[in-house]
N, C-alpha and C. Protein backbone atom coordinates (compact mmCIF):
# COMPACT_ATOMS: atom_id res chain seq x y z
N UNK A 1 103.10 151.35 103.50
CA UNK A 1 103.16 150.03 102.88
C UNK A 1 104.09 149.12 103.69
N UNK A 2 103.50 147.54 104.23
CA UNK A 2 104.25 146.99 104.77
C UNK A 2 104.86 146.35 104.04
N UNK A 3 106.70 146.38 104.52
CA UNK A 3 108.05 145.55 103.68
C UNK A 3 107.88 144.17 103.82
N UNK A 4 107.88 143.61 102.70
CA UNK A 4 107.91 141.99 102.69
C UNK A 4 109.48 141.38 102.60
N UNK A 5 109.04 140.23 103.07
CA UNK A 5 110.27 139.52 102.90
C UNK A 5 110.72 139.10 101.50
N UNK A 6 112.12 139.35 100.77
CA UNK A 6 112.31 138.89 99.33
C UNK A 6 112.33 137.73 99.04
N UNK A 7 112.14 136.72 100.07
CA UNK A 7 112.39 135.31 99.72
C UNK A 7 110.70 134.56 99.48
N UNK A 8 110.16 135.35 100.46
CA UNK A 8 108.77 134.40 100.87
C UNK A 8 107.81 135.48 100.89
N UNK A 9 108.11 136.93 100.65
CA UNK A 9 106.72 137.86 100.88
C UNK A 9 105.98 137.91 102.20
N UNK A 10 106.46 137.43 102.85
CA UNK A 10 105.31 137.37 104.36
C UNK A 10 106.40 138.61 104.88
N UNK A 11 104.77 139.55 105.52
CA UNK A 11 105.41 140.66 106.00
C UNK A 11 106.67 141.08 106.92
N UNK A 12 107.24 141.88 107.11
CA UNK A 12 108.39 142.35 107.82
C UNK A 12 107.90 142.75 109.28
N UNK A 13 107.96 142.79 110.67
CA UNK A 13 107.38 143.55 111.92
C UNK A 13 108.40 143.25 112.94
N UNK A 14 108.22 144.47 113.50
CA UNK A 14 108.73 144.06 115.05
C UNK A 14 107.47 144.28 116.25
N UNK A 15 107.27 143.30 116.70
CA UNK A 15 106.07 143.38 117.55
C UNK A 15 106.37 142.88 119.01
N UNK A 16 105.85 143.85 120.25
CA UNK A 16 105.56 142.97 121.29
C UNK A 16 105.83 141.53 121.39
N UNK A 17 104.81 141.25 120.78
CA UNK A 17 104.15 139.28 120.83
C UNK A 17 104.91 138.61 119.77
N UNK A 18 105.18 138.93 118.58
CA UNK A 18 105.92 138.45 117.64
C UNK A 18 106.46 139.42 116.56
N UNK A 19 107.37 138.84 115.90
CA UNK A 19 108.40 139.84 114.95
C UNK A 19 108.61 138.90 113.89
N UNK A 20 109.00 139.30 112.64
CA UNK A 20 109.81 139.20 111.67
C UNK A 20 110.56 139.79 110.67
N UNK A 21 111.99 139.36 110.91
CA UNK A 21 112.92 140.26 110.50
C UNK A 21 113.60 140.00 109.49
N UNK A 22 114.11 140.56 108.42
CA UNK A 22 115.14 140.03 107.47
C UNK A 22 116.36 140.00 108.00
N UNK A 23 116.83 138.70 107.47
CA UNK A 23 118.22 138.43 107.62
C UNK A 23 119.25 139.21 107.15
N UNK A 24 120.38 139.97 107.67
CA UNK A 24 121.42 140.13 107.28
C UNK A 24 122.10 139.67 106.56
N UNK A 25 123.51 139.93 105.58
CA UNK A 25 124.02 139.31 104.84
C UNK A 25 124.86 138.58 105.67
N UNK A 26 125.91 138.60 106.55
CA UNK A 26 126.31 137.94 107.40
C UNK A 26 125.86 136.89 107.84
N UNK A 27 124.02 137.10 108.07
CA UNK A 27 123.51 135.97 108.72
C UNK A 27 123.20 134.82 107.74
N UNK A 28 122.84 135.59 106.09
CA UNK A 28 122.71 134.71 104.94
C UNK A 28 123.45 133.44 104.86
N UNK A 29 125.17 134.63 104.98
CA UNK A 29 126.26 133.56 104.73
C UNK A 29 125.88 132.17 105.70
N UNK A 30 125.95 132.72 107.03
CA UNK A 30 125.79 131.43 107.69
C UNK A 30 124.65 130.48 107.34
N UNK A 31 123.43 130.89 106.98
CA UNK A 31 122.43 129.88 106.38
C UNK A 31 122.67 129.28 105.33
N UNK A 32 123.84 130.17 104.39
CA UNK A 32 124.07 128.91 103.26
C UNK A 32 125.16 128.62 103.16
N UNK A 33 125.99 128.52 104.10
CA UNK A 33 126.92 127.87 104.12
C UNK A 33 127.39 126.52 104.02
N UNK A 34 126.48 125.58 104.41
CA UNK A 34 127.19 124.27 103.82
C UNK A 34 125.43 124.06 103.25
N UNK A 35 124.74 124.69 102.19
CA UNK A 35 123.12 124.50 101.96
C UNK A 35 123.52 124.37 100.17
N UNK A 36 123.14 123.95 99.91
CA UNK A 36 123.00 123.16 97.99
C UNK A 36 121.93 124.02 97.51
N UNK A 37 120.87 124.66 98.04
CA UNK A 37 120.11 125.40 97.67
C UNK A 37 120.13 127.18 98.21
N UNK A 38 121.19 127.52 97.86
CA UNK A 38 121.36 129.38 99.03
C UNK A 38 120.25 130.33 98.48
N UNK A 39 120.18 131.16 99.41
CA UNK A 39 119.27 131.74 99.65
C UNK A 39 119.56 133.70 99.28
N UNK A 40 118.51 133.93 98.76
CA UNK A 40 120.05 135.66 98.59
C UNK A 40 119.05 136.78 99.14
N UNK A 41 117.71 135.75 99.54
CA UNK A 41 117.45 136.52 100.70
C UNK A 41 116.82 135.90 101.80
N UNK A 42 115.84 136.00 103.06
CA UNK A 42 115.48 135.20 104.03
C UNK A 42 114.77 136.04 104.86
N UNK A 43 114.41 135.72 105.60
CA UNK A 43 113.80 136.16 107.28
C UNK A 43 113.38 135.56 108.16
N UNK A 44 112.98 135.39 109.54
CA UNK A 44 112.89 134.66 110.49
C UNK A 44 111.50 133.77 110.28
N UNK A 45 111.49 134.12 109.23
CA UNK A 45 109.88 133.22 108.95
C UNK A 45 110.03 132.25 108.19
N UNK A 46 110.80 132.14 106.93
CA UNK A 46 111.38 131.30 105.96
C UNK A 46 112.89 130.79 106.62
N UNK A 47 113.67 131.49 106.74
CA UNK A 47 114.74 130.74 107.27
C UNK A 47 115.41 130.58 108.54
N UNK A 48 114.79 130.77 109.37
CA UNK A 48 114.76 130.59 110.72
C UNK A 48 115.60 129.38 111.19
N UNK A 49 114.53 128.14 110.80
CA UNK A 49 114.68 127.06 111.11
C UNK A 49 116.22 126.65 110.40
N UNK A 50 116.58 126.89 109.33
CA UNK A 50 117.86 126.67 108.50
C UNK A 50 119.01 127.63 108.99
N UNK A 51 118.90 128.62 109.69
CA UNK A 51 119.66 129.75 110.72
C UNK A 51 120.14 129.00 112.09
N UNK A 52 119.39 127.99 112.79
CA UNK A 52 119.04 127.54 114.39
C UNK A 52 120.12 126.25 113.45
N UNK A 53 120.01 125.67 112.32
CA UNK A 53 120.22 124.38 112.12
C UNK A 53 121.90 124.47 111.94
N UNK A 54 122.35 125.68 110.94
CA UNK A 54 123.35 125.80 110.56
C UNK A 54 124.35 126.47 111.35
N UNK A 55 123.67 127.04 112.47
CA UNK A 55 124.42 127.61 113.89
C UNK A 55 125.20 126.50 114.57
N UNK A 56 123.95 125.78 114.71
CA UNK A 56 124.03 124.54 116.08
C UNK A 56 125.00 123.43 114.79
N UNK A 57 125.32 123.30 113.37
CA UNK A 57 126.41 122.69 113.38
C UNK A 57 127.48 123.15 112.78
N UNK A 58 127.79 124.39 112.60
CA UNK A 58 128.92 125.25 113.34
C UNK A 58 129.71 125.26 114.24
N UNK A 59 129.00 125.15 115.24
CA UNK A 59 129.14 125.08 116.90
C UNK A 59 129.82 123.94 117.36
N UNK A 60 128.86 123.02 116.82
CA UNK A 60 130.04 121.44 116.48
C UNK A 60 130.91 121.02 116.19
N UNK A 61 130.89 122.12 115.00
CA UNK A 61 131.83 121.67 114.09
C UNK A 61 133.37 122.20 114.82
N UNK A 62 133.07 123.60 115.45
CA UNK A 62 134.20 124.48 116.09
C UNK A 62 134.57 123.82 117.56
N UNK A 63 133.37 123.26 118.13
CA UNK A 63 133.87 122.30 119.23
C UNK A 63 135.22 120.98 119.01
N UNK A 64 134.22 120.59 118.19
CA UNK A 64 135.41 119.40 117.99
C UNK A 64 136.74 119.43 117.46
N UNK A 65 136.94 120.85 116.31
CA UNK A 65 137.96 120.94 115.95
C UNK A 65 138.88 121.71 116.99
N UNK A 66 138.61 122.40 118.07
CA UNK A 66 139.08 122.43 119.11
C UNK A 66 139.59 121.69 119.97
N UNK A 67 138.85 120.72 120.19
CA UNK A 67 138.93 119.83 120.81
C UNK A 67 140.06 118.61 120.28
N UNK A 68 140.19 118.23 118.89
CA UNK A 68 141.15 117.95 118.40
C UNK A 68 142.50 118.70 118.39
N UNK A 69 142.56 119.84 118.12
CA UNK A 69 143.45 120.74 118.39
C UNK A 69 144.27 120.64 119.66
N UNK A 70 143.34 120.43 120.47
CA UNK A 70 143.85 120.29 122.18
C UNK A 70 144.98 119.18 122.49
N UNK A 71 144.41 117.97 121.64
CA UNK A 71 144.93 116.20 121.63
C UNK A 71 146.66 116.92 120.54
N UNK A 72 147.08 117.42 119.69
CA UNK A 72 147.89 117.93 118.98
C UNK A 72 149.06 118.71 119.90
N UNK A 73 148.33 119.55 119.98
CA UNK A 73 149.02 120.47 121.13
C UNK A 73 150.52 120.19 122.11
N UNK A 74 150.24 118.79 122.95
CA UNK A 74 151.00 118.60 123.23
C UNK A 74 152.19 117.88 122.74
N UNK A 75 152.24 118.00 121.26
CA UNK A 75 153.37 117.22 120.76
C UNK A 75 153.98 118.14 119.68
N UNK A 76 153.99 119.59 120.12
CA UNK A 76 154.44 120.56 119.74
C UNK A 76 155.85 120.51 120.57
N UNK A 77 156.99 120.37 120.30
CA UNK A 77 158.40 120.54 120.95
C UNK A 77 158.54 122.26 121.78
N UNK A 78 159.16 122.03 122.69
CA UNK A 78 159.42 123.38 123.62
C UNK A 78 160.53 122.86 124.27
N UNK A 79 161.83 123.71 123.56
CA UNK A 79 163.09 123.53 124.04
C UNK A 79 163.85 125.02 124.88
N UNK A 80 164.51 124.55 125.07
CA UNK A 80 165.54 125.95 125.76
C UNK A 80 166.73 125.70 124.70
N UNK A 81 167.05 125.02 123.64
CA UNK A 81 167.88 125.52 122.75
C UNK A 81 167.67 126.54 121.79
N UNK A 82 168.86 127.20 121.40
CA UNK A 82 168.75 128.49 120.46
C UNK A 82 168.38 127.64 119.10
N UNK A 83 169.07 126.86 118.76
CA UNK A 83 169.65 126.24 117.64
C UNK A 83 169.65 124.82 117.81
N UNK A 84 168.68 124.30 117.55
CA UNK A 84 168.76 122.54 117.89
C UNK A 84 169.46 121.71 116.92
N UNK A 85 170.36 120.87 116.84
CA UNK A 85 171.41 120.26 115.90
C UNK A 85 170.34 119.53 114.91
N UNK A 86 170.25 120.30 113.23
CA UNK A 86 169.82 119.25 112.33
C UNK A 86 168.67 120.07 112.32
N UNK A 87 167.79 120.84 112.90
CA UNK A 87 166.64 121.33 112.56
C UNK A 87 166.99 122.67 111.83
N UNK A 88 165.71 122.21 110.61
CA UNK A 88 165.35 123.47 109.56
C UNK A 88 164.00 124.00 110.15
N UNK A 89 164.42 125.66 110.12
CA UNK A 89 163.68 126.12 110.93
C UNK A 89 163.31 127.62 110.07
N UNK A 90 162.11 128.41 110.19
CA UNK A 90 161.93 129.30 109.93
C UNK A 90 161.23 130.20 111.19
N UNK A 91 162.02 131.10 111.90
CA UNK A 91 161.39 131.56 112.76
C UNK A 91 160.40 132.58 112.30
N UNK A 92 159.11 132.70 113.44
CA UNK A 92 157.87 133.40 113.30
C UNK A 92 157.68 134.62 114.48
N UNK A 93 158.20 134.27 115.53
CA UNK A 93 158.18 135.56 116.19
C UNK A 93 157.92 135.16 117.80
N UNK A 94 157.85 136.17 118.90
CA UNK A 94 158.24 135.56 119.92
C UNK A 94 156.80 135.47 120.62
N UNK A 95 157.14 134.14 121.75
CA UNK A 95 155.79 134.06 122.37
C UNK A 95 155.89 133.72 123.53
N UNK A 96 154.76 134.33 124.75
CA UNK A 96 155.28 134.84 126.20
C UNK A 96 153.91 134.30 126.86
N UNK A 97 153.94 134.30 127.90
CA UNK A 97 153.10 133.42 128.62
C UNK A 97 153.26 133.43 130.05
N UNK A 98 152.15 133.92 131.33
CA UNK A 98 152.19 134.40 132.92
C UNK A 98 151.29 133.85 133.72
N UNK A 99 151.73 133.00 134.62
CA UNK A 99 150.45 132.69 135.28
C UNK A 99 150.71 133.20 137.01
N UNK A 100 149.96 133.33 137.54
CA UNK A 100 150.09 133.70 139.04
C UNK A 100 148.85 132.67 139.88
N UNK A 101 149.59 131.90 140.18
CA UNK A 101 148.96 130.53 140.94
C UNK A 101 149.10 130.94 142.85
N UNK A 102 147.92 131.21 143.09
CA UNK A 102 148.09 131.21 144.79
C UNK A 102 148.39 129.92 145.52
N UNK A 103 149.54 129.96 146.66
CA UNK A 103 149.46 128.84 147.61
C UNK A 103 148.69 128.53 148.16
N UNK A 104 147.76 128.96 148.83
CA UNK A 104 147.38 128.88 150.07
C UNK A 104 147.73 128.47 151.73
N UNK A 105 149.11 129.29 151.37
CA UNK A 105 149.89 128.69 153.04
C UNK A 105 150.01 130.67 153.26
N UNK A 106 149.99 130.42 154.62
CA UNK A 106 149.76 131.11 155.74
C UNK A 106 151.79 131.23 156.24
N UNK A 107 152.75 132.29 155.86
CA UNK A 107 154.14 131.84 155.97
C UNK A 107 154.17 133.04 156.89
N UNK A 108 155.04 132.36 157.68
CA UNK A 108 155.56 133.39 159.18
C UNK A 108 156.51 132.75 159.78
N UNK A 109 157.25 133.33 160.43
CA UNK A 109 159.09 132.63 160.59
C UNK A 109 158.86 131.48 161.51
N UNK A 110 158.02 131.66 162.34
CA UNK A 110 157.51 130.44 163.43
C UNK A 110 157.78 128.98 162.58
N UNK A 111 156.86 129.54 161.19
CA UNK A 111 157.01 128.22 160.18
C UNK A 111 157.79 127.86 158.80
N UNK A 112 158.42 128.31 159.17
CA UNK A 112 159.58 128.23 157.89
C UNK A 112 160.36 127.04 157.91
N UNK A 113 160.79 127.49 159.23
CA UNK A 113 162.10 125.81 159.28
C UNK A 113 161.93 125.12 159.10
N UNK A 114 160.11 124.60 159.62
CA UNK A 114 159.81 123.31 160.11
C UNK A 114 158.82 122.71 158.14
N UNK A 115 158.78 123.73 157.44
CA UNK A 115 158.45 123.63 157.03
C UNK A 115 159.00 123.38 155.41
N UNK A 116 159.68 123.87 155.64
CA UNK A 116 160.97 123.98 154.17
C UNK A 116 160.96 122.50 153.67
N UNK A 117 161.09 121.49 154.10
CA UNK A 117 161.45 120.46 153.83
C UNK A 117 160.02 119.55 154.23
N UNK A 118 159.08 120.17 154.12
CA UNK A 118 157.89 119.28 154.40
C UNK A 118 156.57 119.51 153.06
N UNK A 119 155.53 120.01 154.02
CA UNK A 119 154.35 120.06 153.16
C UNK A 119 154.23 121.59 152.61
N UNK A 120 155.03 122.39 153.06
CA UNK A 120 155.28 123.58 152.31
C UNK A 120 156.32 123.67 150.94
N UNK A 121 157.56 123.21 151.27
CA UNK A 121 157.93 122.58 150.03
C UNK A 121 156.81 121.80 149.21
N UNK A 122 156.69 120.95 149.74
CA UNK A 122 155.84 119.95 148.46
C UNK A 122 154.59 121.44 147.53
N UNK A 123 154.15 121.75 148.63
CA UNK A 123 153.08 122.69 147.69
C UNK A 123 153.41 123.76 146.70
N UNK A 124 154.59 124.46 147.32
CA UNK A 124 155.49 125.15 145.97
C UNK A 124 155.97 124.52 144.78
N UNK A 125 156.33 122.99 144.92
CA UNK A 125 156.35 122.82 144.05
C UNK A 125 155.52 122.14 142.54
N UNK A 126 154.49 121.88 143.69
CA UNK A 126 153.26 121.33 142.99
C UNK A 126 152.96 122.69 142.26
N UNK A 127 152.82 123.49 142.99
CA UNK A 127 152.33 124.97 142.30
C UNK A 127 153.01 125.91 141.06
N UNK A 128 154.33 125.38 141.09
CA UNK A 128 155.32 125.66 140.23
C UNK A 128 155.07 125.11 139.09
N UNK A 129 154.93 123.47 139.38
CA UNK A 129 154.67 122.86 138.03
C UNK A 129 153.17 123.16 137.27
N UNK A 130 151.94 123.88 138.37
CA UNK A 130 150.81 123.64 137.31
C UNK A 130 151.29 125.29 136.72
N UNK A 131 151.99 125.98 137.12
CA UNK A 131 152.08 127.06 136.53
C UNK A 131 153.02 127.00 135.29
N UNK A 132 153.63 126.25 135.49
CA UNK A 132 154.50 125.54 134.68
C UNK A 132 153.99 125.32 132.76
N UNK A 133 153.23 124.23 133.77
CA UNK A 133 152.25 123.60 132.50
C UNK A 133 151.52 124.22 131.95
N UNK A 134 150.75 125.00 132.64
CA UNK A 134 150.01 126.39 132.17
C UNK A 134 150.49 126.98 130.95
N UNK A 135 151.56 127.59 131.35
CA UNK A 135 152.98 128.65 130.37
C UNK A 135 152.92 127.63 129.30
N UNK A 136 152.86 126.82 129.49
CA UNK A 136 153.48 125.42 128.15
C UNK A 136 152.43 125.66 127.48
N UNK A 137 151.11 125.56 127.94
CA UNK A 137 149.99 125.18 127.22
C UNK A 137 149.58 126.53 126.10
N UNK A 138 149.96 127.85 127.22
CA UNK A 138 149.73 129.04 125.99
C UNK A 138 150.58 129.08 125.13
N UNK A 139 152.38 128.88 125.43
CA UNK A 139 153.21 128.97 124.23
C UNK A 139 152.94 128.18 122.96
N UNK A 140 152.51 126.87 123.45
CA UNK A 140 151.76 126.11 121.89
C UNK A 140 151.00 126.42 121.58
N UNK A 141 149.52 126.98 121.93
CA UNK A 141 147.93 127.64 121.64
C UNK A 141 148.52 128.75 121.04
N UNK A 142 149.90 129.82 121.49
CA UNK A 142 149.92 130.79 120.66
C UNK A 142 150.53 130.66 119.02
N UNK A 143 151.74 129.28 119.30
CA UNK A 143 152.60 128.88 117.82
C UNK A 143 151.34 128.47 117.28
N UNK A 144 150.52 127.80 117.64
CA UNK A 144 149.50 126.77 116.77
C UNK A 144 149.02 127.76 115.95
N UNK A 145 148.56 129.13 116.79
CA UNK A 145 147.62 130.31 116.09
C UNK A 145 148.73 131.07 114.94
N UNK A 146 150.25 131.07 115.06
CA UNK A 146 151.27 131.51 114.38
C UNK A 146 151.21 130.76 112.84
N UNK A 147 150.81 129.38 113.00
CA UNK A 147 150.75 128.31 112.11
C UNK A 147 152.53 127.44 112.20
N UNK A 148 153.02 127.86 113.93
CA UNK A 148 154.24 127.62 113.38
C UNK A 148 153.94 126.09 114.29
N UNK A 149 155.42 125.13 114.80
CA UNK A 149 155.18 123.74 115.10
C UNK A 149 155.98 123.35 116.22
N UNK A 150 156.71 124.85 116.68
CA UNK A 150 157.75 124.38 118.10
C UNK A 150 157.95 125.62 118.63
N UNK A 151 158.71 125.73 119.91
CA UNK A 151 159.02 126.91 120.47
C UNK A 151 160.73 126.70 120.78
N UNK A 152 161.38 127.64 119.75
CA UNK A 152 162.34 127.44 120.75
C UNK A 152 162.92 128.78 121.58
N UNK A 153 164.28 128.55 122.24
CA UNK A 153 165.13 129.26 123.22
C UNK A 153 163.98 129.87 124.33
N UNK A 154 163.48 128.96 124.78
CA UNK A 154 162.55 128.61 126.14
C UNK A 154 163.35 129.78 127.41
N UNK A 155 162.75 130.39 127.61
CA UNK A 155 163.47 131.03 128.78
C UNK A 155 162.12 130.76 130.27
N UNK A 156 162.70 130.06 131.23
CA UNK A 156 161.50 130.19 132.65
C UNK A 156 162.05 131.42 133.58
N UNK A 157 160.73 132.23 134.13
CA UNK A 157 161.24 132.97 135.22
C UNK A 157 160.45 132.88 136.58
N UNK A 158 160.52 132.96 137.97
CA UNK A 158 159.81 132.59 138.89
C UNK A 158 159.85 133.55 139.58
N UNK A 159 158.74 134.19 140.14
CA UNK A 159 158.61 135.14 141.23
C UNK A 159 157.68 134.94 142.27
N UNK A 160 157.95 135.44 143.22
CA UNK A 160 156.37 135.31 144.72
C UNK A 160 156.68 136.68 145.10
N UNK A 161 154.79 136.93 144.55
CA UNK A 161 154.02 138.38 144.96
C UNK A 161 153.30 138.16 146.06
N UNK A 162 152.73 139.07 146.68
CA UNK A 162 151.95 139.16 147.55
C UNK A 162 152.02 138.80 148.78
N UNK A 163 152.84 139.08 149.54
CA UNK A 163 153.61 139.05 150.60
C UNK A 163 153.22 138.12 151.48
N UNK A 164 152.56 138.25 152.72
CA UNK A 164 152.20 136.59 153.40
C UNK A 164 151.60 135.30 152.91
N UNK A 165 150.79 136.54 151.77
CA UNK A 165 149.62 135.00 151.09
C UNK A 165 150.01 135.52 149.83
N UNK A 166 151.32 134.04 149.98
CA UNK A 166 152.51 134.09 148.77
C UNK A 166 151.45 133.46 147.58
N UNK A 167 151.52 134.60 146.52
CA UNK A 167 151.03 134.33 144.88
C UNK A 167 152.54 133.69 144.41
N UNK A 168 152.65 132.55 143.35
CA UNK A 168 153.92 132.54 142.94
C UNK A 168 153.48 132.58 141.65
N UNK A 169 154.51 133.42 140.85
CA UNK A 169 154.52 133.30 139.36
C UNK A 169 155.21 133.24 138.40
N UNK A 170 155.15 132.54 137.42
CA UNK A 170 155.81 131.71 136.52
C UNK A 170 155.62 132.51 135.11
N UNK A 171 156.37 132.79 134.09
CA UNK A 171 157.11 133.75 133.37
C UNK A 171 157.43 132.90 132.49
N UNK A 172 157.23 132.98 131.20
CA UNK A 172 157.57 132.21 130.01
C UNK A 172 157.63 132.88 128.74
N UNK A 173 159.45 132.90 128.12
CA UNK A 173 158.86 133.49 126.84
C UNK A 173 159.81 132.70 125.56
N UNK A 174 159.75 132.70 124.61
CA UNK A 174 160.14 131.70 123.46
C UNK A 174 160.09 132.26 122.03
N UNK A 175 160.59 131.30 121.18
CA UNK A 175 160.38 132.05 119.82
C UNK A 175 159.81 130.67 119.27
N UNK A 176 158.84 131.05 118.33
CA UNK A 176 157.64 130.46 117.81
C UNK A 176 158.44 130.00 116.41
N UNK A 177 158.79 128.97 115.59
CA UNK A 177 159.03 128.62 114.48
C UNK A 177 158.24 127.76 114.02
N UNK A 178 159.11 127.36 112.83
CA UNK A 178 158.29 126.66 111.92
C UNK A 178 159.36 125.12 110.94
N UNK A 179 159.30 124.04 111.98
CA UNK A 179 159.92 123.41 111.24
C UNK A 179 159.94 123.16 109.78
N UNK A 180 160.83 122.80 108.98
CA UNK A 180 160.72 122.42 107.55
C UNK A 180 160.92 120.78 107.78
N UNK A 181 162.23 120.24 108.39
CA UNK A 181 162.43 118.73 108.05
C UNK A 181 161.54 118.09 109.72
N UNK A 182 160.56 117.93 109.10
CA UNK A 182 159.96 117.37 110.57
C UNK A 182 159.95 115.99 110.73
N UNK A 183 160.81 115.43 109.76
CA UNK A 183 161.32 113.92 110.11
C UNK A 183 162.48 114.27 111.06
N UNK A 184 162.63 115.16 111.50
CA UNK A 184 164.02 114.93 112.49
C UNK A 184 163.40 114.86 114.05
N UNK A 185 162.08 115.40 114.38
CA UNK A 185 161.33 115.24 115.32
C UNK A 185 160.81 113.79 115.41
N UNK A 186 160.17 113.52 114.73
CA UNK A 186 159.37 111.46 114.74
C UNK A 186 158.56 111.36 113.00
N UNK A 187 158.40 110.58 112.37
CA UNK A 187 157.64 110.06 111.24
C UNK A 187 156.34 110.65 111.73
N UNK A 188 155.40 110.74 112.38
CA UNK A 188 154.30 111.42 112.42
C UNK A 188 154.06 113.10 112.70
N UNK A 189 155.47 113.53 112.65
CA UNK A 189 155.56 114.96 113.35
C UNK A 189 155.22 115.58 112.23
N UNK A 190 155.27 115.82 110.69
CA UNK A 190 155.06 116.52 109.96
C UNK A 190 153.31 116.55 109.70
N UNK A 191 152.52 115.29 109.53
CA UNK A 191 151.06 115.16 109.21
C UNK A 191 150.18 115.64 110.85
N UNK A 192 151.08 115.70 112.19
CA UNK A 192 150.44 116.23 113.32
C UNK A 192 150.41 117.65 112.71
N UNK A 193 151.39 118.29 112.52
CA UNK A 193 151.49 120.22 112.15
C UNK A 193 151.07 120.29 111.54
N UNK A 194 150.57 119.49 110.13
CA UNK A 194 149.94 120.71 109.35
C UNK A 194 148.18 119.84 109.46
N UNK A 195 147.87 118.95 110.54
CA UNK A 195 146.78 119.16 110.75
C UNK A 195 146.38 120.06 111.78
N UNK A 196 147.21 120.37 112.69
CA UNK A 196 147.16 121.48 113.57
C UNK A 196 146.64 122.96 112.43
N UNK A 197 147.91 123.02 111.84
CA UNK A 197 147.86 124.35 111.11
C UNK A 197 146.01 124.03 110.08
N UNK A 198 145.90 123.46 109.75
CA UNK A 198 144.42 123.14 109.22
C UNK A 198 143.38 123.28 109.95
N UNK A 199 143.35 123.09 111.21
CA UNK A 199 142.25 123.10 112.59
C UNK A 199 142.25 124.19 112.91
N UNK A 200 143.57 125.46 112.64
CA UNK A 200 143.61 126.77 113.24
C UNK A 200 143.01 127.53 112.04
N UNK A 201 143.31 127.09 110.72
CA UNK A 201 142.74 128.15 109.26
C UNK A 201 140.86 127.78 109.60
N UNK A 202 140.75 126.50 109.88
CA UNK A 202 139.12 126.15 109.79
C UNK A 202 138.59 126.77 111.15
N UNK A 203 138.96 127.26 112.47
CA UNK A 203 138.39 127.41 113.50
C UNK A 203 138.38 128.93 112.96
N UNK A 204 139.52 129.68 112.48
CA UNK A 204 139.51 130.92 112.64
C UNK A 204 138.15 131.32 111.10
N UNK A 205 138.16 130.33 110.22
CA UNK A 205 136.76 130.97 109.86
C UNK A 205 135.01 130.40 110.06
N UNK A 206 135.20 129.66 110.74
CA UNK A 206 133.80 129.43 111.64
C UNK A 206 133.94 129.85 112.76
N UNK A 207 135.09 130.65 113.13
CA UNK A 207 134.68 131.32 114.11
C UNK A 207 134.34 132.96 114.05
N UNK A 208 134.89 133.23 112.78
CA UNK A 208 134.59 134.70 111.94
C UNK A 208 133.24 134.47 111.26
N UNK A 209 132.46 133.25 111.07
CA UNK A 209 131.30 133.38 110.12
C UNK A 209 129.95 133.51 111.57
N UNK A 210 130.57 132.84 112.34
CA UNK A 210 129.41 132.86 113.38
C UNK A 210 129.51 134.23 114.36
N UNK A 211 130.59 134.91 114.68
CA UNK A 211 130.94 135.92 115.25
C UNK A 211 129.94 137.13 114.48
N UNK A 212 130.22 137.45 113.17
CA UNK A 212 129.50 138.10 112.23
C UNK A 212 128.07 137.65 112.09
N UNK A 213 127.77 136.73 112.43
CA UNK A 213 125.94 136.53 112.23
C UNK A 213 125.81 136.29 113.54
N UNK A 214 126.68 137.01 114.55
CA UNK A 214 125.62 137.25 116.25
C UNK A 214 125.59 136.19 116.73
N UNK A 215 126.07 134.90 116.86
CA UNK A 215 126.05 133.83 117.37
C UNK A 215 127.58 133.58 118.29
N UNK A 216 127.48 132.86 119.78
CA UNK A 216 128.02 132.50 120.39
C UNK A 216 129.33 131.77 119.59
N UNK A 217 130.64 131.98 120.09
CA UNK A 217 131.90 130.98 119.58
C UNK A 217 132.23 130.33 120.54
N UNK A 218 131.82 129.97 121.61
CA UNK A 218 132.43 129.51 123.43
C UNK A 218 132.29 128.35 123.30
């Protein structure tokens, strides 16, 4: 006896040329997830089209709130104080961050001298700073995911691996808190964090509802 679908009765198959399959519960959720009419059962024949629809604005939806997230980000504070004068703080735990940025200079004693103070300097330090910025960018992506709103007691460390074809790398680690008086930062610092902290609760479950019904999060 061929299995029908519970929603629509049109048969169940996996075929060569064509198939139809029942939906998972996972995949349900995602079809009725923002739907006024849910479904408690489905298959690629009946809800297909409402599966492709509710994916693709998911996807949107997780883009942009990312993407907002990103614009936030940088107005997360990252200090090297232990204890900043006047801030209420609840610490969350520590957060570390490595990048290894290649030069691309060619170093041998011939060129050192002439070079220290020229276009070899300049490129270390260009290279320093995107590694720099780098470290910055994960210590907030990781507080944001903490739900906390600053980093403090900032520690930088610098090393060069790889002997002629100098890798340099940059070392970052911090403790992740959670301001309370965020009028001591600026009048908009408190409604930036907890829309941050809102963009991280909403990404982390459209990104758990689509993960679970087999669909791309990238």
């Amino acid at each position: 006896m061929t299995d029908l679908c519970a929603n629509c009765d049109a048969p169940l198959k996996i075929g060569m040329i064509s198939s139809n399959v029942a939906f998972t519960g996972p995949e349900l959720k995602l079809i009725n997830i923002s739907s006024e009419e849910p479904l408690a059962a489905a298959c690629t024949k009946c809800g297909g089209d409402r599966f492709a629809e509710a994916k693709l604005e998911l996807q949107r939806e997780l883009t942009s709130a990312r993407s907002t997230l990103t614009k936030i980000l940088p107005h997360l504070p990252i200090v090297s104080l232990q204890n900043p004068h006047d801030w209420t703080y609840t610490a969350i735990g520590i957060v570390t961050a490595q990048t290894v940025t290649g030069t691309g200079i060619f170093s041998d004693v011939a060129s050192a001298f002439t070079d220290v103070f020229g276009t070899q300097s300049n490129t270390y330090n260009s290279k320093l700073r995107e590694g720099e910025n780098l470290c910055k960018l994960s210590l907030r992506s990781q507080t944001a995911e903490l739900c906390g709103n600053a980093i403090l007691a900032v520690d930088v460390d610098y090393a060069e691996v790889g002997g002629q074809r100098a890798m340099l790398m940059v070392c970052m680690t911090g403790t992740a808190v959670n301001i309370t008086n965020t009028e001591i930062i600026d009048a908009d610092f408190g409604s930036r964090s907890e829309e941050a902290k809102r963009l991280v609760t909403r990404i982390r479950e459209v990104s758990s509802v689509l993960t679970k019904a087999g669909c791309s999060v990238n």
